[in-house]
PDB file of N, CA and C in Angstrom:
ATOM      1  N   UNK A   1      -2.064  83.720  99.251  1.00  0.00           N
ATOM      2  CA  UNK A   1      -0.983  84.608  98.881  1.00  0.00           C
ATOM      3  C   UNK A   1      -1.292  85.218  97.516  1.00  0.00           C
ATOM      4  N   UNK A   2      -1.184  86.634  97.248  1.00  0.00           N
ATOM      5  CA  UNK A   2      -1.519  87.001  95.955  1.00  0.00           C
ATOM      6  C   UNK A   2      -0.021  87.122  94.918  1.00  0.00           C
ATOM      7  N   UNK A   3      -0.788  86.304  93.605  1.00  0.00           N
ATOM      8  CA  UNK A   3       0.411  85.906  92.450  1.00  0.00           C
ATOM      9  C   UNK A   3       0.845  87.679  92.700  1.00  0.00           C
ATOM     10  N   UNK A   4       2.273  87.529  91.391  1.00  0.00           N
ATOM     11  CA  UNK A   4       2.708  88.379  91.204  1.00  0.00           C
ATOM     12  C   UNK A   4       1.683  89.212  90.269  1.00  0.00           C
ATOM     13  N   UNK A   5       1.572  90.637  90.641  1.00  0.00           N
ATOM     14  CA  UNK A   5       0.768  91.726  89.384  1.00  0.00           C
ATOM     15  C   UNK A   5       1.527  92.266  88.491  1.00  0.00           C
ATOM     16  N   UNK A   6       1.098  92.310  87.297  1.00  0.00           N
ATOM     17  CA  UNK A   6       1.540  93.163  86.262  1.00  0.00           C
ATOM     18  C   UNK A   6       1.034  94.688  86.873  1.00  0.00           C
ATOM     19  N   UNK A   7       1.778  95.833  86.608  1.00  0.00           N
ATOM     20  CA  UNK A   7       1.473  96.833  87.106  1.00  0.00           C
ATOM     21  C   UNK A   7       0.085  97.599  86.320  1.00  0.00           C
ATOM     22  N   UNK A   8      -0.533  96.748  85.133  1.00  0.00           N
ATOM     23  CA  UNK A   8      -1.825  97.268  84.968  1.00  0.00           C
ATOM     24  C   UNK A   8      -2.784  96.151  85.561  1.00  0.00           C
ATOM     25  N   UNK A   9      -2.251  95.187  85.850  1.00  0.00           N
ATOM     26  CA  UNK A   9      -3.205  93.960  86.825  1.00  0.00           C
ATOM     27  C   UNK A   9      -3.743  94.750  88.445  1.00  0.00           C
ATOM     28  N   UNK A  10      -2.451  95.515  88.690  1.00  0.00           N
ATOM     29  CA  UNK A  10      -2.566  95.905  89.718  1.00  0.00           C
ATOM     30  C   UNK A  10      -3.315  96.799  89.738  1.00  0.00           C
ATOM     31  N   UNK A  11      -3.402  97.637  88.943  1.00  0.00           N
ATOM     32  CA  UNK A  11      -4.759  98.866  89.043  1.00  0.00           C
ATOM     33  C   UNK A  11      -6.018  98.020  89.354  1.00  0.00           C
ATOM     34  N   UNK A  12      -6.385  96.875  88.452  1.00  0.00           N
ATOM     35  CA  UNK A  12      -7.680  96.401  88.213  1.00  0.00           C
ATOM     36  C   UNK A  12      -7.547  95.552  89.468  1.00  0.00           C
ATOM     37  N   UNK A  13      -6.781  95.197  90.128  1.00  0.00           N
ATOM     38  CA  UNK A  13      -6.833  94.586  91.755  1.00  0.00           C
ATOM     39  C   UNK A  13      -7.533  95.631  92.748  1.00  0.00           C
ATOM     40  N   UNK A  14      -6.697  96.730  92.399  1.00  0.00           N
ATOM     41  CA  UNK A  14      -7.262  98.130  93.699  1.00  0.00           C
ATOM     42  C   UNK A  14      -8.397  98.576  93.483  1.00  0.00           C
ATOM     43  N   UNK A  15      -8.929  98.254  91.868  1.00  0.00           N
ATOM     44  CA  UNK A  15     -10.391  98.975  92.128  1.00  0.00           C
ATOM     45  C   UNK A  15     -11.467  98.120  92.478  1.00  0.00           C
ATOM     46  N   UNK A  16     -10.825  96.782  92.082  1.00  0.00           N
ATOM     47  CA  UNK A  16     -12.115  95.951  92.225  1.00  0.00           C
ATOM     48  C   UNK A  16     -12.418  95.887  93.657  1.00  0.00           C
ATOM     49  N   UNK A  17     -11.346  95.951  94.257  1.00  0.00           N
ATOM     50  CA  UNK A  17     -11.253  95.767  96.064  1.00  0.00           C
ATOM     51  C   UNK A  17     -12.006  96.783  96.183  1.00  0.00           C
ATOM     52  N   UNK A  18     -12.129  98.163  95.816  1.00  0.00           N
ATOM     53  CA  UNK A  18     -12.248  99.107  96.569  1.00  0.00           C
ATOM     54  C   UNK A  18     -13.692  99.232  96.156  1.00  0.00           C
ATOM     55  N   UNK A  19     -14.117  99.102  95.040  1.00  0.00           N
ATOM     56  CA  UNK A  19     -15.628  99.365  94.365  1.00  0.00           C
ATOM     57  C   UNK A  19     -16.258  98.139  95.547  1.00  0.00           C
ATOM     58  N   UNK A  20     -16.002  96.919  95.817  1.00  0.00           N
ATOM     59  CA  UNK A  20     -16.266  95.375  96.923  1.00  0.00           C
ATOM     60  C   UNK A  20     -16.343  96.528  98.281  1.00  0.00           C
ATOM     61  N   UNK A  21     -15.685  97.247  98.967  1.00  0.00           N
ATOM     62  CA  UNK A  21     -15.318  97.677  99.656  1.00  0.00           C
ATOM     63  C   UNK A  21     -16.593  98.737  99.855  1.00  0.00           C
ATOM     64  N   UNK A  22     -16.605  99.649  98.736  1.00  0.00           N
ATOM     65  CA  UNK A  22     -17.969 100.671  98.614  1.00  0.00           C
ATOM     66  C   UNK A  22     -19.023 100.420  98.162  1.00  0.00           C
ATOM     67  N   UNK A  23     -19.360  98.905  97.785  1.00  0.00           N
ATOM     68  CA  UNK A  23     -20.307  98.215  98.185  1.00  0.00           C
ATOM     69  C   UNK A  23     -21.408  97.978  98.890  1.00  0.00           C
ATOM     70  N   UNK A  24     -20.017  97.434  99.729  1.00  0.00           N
ATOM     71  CA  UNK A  24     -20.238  96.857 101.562  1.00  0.00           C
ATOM     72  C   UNK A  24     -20.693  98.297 102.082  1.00  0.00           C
ATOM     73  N   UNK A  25     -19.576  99.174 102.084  1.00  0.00           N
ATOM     74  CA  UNK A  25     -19.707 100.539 102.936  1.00  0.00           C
ATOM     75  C   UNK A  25     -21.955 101.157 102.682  1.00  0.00           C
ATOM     76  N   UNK A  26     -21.779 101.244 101.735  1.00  0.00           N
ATOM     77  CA  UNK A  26     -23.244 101.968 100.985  1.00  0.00           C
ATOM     78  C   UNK A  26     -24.743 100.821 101.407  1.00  0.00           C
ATOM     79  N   UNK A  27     -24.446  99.447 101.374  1.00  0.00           N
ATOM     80  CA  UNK A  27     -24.875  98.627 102.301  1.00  0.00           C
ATOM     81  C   UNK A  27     -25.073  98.815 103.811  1.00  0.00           C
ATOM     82  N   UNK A  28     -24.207  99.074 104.223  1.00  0.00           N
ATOM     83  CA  UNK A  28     -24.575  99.459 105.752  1.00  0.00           C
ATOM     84  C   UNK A  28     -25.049  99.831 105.815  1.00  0.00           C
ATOM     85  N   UNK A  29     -24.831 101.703 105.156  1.00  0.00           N
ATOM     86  CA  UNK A  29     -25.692 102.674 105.545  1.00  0.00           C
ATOM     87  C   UNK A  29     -27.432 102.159 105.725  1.00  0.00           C
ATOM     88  N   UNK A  30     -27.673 101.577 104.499  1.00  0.00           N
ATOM     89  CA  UNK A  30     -29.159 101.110 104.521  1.00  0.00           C
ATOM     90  C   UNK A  30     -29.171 100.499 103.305  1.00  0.00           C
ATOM     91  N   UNK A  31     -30.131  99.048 103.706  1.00  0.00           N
ATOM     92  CA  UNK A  31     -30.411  98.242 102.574  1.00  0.00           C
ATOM     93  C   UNK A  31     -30.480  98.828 100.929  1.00  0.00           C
ATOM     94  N   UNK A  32     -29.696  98.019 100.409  1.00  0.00           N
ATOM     95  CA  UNK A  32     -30.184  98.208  98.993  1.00  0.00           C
ATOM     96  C   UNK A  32     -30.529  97.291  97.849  1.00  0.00           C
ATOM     97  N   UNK A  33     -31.206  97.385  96.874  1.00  0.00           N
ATOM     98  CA  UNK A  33     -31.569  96.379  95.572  1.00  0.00           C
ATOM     99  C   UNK A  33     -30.061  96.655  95.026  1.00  0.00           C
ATOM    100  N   UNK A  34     -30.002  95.742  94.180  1.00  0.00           N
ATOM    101  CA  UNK A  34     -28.692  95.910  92.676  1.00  0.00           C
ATOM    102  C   UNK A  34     -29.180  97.159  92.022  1.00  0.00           C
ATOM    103  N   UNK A  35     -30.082  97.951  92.060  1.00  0.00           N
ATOM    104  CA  UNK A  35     -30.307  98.279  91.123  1.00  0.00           C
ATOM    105  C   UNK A  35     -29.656  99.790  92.078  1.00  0.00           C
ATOM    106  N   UNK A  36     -30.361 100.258  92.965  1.00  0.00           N
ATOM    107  CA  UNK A  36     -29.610 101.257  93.515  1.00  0.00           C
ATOM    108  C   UNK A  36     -28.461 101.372  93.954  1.00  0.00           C
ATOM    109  N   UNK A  37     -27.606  99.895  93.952  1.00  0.00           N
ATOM    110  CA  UNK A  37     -26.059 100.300  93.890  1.00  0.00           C
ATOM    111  C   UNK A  37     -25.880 100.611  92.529  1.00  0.00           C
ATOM    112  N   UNK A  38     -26.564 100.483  91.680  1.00  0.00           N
ATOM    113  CA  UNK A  38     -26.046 100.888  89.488  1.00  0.00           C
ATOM    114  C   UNK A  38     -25.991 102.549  89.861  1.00  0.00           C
ATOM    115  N   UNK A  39     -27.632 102.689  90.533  1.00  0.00           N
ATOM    116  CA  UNK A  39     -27.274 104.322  90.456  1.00  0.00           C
ATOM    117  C   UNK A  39     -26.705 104.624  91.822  1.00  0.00           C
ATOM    118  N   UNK A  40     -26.281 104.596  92.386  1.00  0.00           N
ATOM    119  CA  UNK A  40     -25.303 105.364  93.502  1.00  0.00           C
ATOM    120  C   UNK A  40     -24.167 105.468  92.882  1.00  0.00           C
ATOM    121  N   UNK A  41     -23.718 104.428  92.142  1.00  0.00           N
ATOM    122  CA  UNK A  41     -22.289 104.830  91.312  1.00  0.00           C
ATOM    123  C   UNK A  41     -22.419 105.648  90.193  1.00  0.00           C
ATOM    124  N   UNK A  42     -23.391 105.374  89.440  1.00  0.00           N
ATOM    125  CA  UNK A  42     -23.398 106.174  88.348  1.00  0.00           C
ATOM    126  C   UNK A  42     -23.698 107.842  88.780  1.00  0.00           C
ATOM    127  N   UNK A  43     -24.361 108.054  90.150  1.00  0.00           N
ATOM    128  CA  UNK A  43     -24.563 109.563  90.261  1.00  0.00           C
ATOM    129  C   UNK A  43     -23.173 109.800  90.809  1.00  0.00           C
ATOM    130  N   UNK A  44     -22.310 108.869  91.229  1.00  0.00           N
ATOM    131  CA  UNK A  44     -20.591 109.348  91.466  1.00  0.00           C
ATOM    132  C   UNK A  44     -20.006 109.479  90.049  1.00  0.00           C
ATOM    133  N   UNK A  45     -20.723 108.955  89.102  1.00  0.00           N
ATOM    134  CA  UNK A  45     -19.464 109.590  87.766  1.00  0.00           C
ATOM    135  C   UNK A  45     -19.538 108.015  87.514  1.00  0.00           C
ATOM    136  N   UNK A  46     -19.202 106.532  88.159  1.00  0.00           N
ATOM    137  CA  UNK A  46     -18.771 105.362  87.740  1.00  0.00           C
ATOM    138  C   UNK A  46     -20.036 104.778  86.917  1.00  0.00           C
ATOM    139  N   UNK A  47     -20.016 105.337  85.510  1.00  0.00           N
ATOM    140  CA  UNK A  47     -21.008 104.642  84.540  1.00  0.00           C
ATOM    141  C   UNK A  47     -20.374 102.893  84.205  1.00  0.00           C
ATOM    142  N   UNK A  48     -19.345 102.442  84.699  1.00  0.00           N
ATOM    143  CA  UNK A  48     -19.071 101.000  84.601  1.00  0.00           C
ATOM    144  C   UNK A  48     -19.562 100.342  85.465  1.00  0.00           C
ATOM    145  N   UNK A  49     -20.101 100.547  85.798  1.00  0.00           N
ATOM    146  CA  UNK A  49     -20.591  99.937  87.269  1.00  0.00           C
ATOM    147  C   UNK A  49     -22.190  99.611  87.187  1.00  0.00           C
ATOM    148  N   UNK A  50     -22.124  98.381  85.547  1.00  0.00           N
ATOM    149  CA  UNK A  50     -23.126  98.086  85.170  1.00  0.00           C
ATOM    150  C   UNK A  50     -23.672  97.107  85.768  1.00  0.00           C
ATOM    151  N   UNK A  51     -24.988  96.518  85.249  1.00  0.00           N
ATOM    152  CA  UNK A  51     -25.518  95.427  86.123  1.00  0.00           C
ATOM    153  C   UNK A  51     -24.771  94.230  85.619  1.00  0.00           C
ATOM    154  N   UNK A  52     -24.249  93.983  84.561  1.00  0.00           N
ATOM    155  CA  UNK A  52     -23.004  92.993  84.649  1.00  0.00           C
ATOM    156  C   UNK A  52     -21.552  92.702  85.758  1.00  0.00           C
ATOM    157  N   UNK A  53     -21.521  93.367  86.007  1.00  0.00           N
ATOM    158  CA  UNK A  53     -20.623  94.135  87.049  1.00  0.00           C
ATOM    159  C   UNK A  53     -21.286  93.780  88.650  1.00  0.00           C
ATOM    160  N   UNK A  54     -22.298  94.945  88.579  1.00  0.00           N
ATOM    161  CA  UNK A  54     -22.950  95.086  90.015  1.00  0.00           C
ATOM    162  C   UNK A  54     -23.288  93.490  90.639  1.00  0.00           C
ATOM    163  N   UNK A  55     -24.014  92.824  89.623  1.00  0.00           N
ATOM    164  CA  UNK A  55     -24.984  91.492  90.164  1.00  0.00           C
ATOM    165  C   UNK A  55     -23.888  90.632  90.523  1.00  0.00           C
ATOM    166  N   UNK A  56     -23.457  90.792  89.797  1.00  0.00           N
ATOM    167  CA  UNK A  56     -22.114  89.355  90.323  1.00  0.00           C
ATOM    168  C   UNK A  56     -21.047  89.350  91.312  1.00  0.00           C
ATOM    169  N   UNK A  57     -20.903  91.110  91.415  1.00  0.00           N
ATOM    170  CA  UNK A  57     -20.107  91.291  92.830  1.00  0.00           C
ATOM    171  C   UNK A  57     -20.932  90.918  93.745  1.00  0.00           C
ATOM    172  N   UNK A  58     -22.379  91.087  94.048  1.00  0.00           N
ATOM    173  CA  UNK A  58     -23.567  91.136  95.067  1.00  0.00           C
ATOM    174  C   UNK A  58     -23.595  89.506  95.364  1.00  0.00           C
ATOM    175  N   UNK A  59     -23.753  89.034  93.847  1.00  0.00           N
ATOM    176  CA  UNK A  59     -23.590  87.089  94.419  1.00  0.00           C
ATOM    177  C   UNK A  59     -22.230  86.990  95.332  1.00  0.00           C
ATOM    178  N   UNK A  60     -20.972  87.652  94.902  1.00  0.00           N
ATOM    179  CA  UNK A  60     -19.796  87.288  95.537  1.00  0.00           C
ATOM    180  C   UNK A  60     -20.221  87.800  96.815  1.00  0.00           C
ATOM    181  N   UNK A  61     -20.508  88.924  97.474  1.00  0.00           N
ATOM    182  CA  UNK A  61     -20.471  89.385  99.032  1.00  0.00           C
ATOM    183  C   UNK A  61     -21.886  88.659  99.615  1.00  0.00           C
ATOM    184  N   UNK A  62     -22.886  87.791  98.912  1.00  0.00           N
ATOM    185  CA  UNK A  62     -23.655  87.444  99.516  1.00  0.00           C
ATOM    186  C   UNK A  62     -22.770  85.272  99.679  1.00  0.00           C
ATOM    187  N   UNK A  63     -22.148  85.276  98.507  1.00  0.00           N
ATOM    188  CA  UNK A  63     -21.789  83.886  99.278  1.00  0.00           C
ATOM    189  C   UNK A  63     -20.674  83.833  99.811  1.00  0.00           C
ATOM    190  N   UNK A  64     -19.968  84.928 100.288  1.00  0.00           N
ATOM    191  CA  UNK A  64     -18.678  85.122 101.079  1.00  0.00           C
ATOM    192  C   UNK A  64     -19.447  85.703 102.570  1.00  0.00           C
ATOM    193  N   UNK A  65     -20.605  85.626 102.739  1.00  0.00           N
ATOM    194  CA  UNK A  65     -21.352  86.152 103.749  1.00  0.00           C
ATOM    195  C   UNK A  65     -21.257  87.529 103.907  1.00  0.00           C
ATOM    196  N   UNK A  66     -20.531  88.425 103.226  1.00  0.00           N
ATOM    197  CA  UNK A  66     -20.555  89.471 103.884  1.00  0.00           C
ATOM    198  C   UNK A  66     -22.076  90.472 104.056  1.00  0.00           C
ATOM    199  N   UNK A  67     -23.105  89.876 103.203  1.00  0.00           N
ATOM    200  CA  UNK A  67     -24.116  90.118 102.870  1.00  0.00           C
ATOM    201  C   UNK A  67     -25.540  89.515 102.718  1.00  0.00           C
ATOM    202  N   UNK A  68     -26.487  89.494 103.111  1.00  0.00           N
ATOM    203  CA  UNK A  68     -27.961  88.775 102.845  1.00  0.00           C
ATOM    204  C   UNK A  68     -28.855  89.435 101.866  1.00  0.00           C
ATOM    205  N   UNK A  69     -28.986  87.996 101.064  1.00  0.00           N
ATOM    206  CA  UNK A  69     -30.203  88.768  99.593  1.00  0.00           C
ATOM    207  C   UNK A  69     -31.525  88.497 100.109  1.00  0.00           C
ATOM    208  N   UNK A  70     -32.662  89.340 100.286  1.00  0.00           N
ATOM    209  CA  UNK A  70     -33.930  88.833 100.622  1.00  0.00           C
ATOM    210  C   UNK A  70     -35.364  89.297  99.203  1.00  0.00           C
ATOM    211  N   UNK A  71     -35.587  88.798  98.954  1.00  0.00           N
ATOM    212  CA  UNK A  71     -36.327  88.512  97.440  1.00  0.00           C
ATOM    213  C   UNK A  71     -37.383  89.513  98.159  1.00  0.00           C
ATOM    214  N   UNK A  72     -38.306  90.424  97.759  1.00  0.00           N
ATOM    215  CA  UNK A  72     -39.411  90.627  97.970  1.00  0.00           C
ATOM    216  C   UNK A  72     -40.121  91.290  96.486  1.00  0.00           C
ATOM    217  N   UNK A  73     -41.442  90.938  96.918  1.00  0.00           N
ATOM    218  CA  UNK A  73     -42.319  91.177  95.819  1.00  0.00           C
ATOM    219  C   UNK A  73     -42.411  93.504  96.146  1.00  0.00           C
ATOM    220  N   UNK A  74     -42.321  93.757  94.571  1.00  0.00           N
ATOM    221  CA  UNK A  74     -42.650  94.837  94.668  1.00  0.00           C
ATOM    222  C   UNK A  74     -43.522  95.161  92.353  1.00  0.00           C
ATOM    223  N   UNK A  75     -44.834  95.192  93.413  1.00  0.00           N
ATOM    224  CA  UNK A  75     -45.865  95.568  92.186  1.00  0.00           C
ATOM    225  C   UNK A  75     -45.451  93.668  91.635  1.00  0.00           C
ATOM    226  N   UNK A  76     -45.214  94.260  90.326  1.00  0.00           N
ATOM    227  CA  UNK A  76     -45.149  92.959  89.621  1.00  0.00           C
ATOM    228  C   UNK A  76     -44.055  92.215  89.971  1.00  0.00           C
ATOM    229  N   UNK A  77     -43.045  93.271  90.163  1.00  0.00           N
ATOM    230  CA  UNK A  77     -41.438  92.803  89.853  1.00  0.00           C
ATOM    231  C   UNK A  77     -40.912  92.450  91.104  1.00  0.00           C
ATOM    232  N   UNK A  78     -40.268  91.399  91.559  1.00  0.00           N
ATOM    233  CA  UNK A  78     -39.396  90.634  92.586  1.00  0.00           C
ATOM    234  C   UNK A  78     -38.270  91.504  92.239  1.00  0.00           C
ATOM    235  N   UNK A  79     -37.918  91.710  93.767  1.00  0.00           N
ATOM    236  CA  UNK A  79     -36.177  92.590  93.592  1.00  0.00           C
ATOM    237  C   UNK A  79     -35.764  91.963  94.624  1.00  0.00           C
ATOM    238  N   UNK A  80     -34.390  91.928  95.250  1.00  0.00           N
ATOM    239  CA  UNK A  80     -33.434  91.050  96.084  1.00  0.00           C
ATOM    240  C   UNK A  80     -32.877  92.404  96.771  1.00  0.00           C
ATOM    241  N   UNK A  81     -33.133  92.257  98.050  1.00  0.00           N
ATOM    242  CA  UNK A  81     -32.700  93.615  98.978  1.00  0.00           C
ATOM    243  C   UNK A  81     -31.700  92.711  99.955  1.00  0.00           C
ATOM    244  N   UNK A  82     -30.337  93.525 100.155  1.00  0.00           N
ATOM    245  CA  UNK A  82     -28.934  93.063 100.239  1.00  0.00           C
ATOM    246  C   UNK A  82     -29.083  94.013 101.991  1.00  0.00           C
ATOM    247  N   UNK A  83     -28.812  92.963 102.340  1.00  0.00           N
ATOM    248  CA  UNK A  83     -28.177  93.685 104.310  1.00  0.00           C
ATOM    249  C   UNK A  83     -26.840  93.218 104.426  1.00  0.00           C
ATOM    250  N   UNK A  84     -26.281  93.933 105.155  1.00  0.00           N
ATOM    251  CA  UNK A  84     -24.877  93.751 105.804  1.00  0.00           C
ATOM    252  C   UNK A  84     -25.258  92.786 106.430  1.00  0.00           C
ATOM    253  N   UNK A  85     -24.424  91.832 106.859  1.00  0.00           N
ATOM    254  CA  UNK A  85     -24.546  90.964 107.966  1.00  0.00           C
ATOM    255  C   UNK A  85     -22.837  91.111 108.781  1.00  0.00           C
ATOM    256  N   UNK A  86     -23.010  90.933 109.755  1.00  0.00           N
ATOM    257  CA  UNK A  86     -22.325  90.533 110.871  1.00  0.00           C
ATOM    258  C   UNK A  86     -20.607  90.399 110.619  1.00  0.00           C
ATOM    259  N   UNK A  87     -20.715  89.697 109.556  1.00  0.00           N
ATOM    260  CA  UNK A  87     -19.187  89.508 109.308  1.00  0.00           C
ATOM    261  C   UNK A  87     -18.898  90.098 107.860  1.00  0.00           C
ATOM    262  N   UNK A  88     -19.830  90.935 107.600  1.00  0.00           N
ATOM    263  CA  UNK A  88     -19.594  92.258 106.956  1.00  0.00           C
ATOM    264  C   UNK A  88     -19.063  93.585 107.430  1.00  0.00           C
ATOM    265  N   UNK A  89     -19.889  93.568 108.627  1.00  0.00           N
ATOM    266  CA  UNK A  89     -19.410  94.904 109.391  1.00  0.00           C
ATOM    267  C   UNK A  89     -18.181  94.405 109.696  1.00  0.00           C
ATOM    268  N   UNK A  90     -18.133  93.379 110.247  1.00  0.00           N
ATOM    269  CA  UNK A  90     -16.417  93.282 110.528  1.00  0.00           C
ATOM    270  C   UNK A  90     -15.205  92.975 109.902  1.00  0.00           C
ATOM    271  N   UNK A  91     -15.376  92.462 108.328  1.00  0.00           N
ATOM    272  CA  UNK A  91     -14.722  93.165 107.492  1.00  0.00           C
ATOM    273  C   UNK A  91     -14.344  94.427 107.225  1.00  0.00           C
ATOM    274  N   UNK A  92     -15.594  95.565 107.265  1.00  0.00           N
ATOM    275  CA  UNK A  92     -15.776  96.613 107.043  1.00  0.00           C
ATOM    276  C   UNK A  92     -14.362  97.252 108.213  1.00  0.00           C
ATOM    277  N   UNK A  93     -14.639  96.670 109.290  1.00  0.00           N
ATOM    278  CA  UNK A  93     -13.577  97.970 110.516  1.00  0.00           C
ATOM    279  C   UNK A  93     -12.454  97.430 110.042  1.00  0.00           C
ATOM    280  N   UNK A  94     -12.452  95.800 109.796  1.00  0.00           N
ATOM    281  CA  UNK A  94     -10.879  95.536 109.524  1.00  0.00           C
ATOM    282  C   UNK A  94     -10.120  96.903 108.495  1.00  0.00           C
ATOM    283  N   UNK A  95     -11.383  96.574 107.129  1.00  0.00           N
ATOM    284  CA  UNK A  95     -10.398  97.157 106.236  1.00  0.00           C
ATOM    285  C   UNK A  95     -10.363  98.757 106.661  1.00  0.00           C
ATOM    286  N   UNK A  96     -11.254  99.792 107.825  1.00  0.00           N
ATOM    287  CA  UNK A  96     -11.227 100.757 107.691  1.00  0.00           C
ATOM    288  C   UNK A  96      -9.624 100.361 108.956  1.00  0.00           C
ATOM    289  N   UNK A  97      -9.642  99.712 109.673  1.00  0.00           N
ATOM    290  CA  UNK A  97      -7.970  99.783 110.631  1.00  0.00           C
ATOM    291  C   UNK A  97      -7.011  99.663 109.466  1.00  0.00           C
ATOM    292  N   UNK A  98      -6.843  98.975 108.613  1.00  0.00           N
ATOM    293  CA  UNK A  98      -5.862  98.822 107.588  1.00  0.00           C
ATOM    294  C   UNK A  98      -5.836  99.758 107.224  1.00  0.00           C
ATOM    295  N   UNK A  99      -6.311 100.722 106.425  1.00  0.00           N
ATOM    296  CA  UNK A  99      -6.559 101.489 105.527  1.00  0.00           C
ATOM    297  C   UNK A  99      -6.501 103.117 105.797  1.00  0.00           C
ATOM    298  N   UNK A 100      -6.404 102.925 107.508  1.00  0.00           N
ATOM    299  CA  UNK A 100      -6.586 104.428 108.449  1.00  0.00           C
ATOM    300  C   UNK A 100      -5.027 104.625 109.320  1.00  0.00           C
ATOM    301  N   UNK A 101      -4.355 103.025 108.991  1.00  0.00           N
ATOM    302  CA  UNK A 101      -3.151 103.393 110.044  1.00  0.00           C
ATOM    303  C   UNK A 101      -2.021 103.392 109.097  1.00  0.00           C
ATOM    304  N   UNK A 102      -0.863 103.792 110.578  1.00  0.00           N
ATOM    305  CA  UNK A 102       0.573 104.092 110.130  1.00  0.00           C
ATOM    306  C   UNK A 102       0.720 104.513 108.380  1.00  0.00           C
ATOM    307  N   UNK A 103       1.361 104.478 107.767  1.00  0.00           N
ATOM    308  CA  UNK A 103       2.136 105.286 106.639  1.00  0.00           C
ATOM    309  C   UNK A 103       0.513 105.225 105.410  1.00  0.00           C
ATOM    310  N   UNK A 104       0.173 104.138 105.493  1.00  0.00           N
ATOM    311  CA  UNK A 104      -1.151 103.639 104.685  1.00  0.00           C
ATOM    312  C   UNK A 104      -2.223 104.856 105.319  1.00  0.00           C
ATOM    313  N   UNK A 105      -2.566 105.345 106.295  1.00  0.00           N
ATOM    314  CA  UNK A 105      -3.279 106.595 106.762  1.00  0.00           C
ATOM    315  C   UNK A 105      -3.360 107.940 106.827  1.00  0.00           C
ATOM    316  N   UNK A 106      -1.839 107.692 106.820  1.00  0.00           N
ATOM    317  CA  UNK A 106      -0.914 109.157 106.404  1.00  0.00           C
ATOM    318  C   UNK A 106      -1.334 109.224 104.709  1.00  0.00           C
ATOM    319  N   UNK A 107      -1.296 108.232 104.110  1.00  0.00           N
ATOM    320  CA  UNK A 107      -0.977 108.333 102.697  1.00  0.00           C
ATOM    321  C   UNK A 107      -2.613 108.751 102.171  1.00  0.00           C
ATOM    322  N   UNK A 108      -3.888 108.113 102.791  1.00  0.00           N
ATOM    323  CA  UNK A 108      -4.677 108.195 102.352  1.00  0.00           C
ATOM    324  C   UNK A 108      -5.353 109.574 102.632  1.00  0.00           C
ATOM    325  N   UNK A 109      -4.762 110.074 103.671  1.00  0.00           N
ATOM    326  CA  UNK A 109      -5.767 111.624 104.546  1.00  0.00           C
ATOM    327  C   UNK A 109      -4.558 112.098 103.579  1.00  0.00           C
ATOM    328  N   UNK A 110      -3.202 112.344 103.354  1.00  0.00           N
ATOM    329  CA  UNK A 110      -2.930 113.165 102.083  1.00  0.00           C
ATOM    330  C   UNK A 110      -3.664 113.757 101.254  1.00  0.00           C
ATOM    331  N   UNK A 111      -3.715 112.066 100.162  1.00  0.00           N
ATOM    332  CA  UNK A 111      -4.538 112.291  98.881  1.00  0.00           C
ATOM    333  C   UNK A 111      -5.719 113.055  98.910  1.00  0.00           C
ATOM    334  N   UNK A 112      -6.792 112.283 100.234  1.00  0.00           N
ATOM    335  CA  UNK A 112      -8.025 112.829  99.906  1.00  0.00           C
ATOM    336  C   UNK A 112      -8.285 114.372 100.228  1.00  0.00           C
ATOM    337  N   UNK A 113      -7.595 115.127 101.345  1.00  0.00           N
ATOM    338  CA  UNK A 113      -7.295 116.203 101.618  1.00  0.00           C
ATOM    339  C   UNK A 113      -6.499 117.166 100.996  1.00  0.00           C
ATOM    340  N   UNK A 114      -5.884 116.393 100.197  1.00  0.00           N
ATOM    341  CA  UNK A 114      -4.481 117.623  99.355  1.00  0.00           C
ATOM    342  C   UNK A 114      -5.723 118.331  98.779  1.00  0.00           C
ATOM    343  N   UNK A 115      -5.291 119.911  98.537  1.00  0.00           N
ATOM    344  CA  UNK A 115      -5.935 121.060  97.900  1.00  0.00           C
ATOM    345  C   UNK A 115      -5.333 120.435  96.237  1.00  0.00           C
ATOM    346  N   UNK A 116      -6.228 120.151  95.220  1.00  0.00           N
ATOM    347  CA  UNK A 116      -6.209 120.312  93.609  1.00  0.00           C
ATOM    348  C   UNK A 116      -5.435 121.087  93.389  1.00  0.00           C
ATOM    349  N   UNK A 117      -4.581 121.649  92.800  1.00  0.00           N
ATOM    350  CA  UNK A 117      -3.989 122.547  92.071  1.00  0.00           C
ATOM    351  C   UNK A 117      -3.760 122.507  90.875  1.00  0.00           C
ATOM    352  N   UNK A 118      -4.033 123.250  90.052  1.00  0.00           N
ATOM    353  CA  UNK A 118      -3.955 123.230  88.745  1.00  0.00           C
ATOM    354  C   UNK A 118      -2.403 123.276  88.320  1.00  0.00           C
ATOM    355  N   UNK A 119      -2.275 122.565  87.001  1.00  0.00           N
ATOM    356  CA  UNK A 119      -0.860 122.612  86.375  1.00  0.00           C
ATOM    357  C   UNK A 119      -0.507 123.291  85.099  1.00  0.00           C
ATOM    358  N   UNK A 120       0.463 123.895  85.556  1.00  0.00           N
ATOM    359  CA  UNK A 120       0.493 124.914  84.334  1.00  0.00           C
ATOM    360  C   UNK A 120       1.664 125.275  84.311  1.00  0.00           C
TER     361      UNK A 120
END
């Protein structure tokens, strides 16, 4: 059951879920090191999304299974290449059914679709 949030707790609840979430998602598509989830976010604008940050979410989705680390040698340097596994993807549909239906679906094809308008 989640404690009660302070309403700035709660921001830092929704992003952490959601950055865990686009993670996983960018994982599927095709394997990645820690290091190319640093820059996939950072070419979105998210310069926080340091390797302090990145590595330790990657330990969390690899010992919550949602994920497999496989070490391989490249040149000198060992890097850890991250696959979806199995009960990743199926996290993944859960949260895309949550997240796509009734008022929660409506709310999200809004936001992401509303036309910008400037205020003035």
């Amino acid at each position: 059951m989640l404690r009660k949030l302070k309403m700035g707790d709660l921001g830092k609840f929704i992003v952490k879920k959601t950055v865990a979430l686009m993670t996983l998602w960018m994982i599927s598509k095709k394997p990645h090191t820690g290091y190319e989830v640093i820059k996939a976010f950072s070419a979105e604008g998210m310069h926080a999304m340091t390797p302090s940050r990145v590595y330790p979410l990657l330990a969390k989705l690899e010992k919550e299974g949602m994920v497999s680390g496989l070490a391989e040698a490249r040149g000198k340097r060992k890097v850890r290449i991250y696959n979806i596994t199995p009960a990743g993807r199926k996290n993944l549909c859960i949260a895309s059914k949550l997240l796509c239906s009734g008022m929660k679906g409506r709310f999200f094809r809004e936001m992401l679709h509303r036309k910008m308008t400037a205020v003035g």
